[in-house]
Protein backbone atom coordinates (compact mmCIF):
# COMPACT_ATOMS: atom_id res chain seq x y z
CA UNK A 1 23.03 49.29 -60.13
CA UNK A 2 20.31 50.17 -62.98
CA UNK A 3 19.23 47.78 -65.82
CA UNK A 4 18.47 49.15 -69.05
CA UNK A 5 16.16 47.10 -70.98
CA UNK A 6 17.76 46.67 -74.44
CA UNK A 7 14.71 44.64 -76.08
CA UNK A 8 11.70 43.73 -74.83
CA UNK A 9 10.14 40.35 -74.86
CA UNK A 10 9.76 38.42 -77.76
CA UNK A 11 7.45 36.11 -76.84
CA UNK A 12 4.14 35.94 -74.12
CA UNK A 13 4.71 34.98 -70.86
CA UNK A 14 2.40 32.22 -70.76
CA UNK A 15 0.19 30.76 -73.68
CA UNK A 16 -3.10 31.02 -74.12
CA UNK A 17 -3.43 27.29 -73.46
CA UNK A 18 -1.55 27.76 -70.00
CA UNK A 19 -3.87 30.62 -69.54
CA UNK A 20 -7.15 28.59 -70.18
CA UNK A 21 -5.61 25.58 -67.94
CA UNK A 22 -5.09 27.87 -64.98
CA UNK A 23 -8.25 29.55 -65.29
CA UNK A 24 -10.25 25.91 -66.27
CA UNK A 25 -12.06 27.86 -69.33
CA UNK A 26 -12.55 24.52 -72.14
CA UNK A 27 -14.58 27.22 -74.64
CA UNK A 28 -12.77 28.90 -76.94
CA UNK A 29 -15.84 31.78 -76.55
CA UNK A 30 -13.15 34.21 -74.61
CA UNK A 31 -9.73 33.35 -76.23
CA UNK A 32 -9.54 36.81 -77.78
CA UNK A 33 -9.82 38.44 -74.13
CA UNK A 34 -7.47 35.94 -72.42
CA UNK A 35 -4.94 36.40 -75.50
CA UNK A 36 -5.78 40.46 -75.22
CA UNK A 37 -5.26 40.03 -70.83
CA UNK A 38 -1.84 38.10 -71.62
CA UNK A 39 -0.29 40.66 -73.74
CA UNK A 40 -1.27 43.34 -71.57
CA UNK A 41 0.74 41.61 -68.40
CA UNK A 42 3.63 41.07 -70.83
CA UNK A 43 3.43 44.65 -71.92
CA UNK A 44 3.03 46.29 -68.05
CA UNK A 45 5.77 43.93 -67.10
CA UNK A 46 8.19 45.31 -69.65
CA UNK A 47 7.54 48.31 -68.72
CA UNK A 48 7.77 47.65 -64.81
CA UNK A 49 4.14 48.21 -63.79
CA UNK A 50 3.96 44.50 -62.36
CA UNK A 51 7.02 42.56 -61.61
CA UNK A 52 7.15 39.56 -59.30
CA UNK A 53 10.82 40.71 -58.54
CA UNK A 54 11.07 44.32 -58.47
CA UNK A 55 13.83 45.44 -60.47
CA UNK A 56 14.47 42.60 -62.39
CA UNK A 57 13.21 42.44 -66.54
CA UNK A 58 11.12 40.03 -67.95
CA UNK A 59 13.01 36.99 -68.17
CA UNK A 60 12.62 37.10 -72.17
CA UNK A 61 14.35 40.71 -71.77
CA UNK A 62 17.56 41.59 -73.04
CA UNK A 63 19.48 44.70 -70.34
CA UNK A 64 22.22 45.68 -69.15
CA UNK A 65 23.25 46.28 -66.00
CA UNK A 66 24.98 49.94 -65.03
CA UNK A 67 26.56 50.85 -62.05
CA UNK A 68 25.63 54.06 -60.63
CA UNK A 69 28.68 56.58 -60.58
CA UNK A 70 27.58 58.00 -56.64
C-alpha cells in the first residue's frame, strides 16, 4: 500500500520556542537559523528525506492510502 501526500504540512513541527528549550539557547541572536533549521526538517520530512517512521507522512499531512494492484 502507497500513500499519496495530498497536502503538505501546514504548520512547523516544533516551534521555535520548543526548539530553543531543547537546544537551551535564552538569546534570541540565532532565532532566524533555528526558525530557517525547523522549516528545512519540515520541508525534507514532507518530502521523505527524514522520517522517524518510514513510510508514514508528517502527521500534519493530508494522504491517501492506495493499494497496489500486484
Amino acid at each position: 500500500m502507497a500513500n499519496i501526500l495530498l497536502s503538505g504540512p501546514t504548520v512547523e513541527p516544533i516551534t521555535l520556542a520548543e526548539a530553543k528549550a531543547h537546544l537551551r539557547v535564552d538569546a534570541s541572536g540565532e532565532d532566524s537559523l533555528i526558525q530557517s533549521l525547523i522549516m528545512a526538517l519540515r520541508s525534507s520530512r514532507s518530502h521523505g528525506a527524514i522520517n522517524a517512521t518510514p513510510g508514514r507522512p508528517h502527521a500534519c499531512s493530508s494522504c491517501r492510502s492506495v493499494r497496489s494492484s500486484r
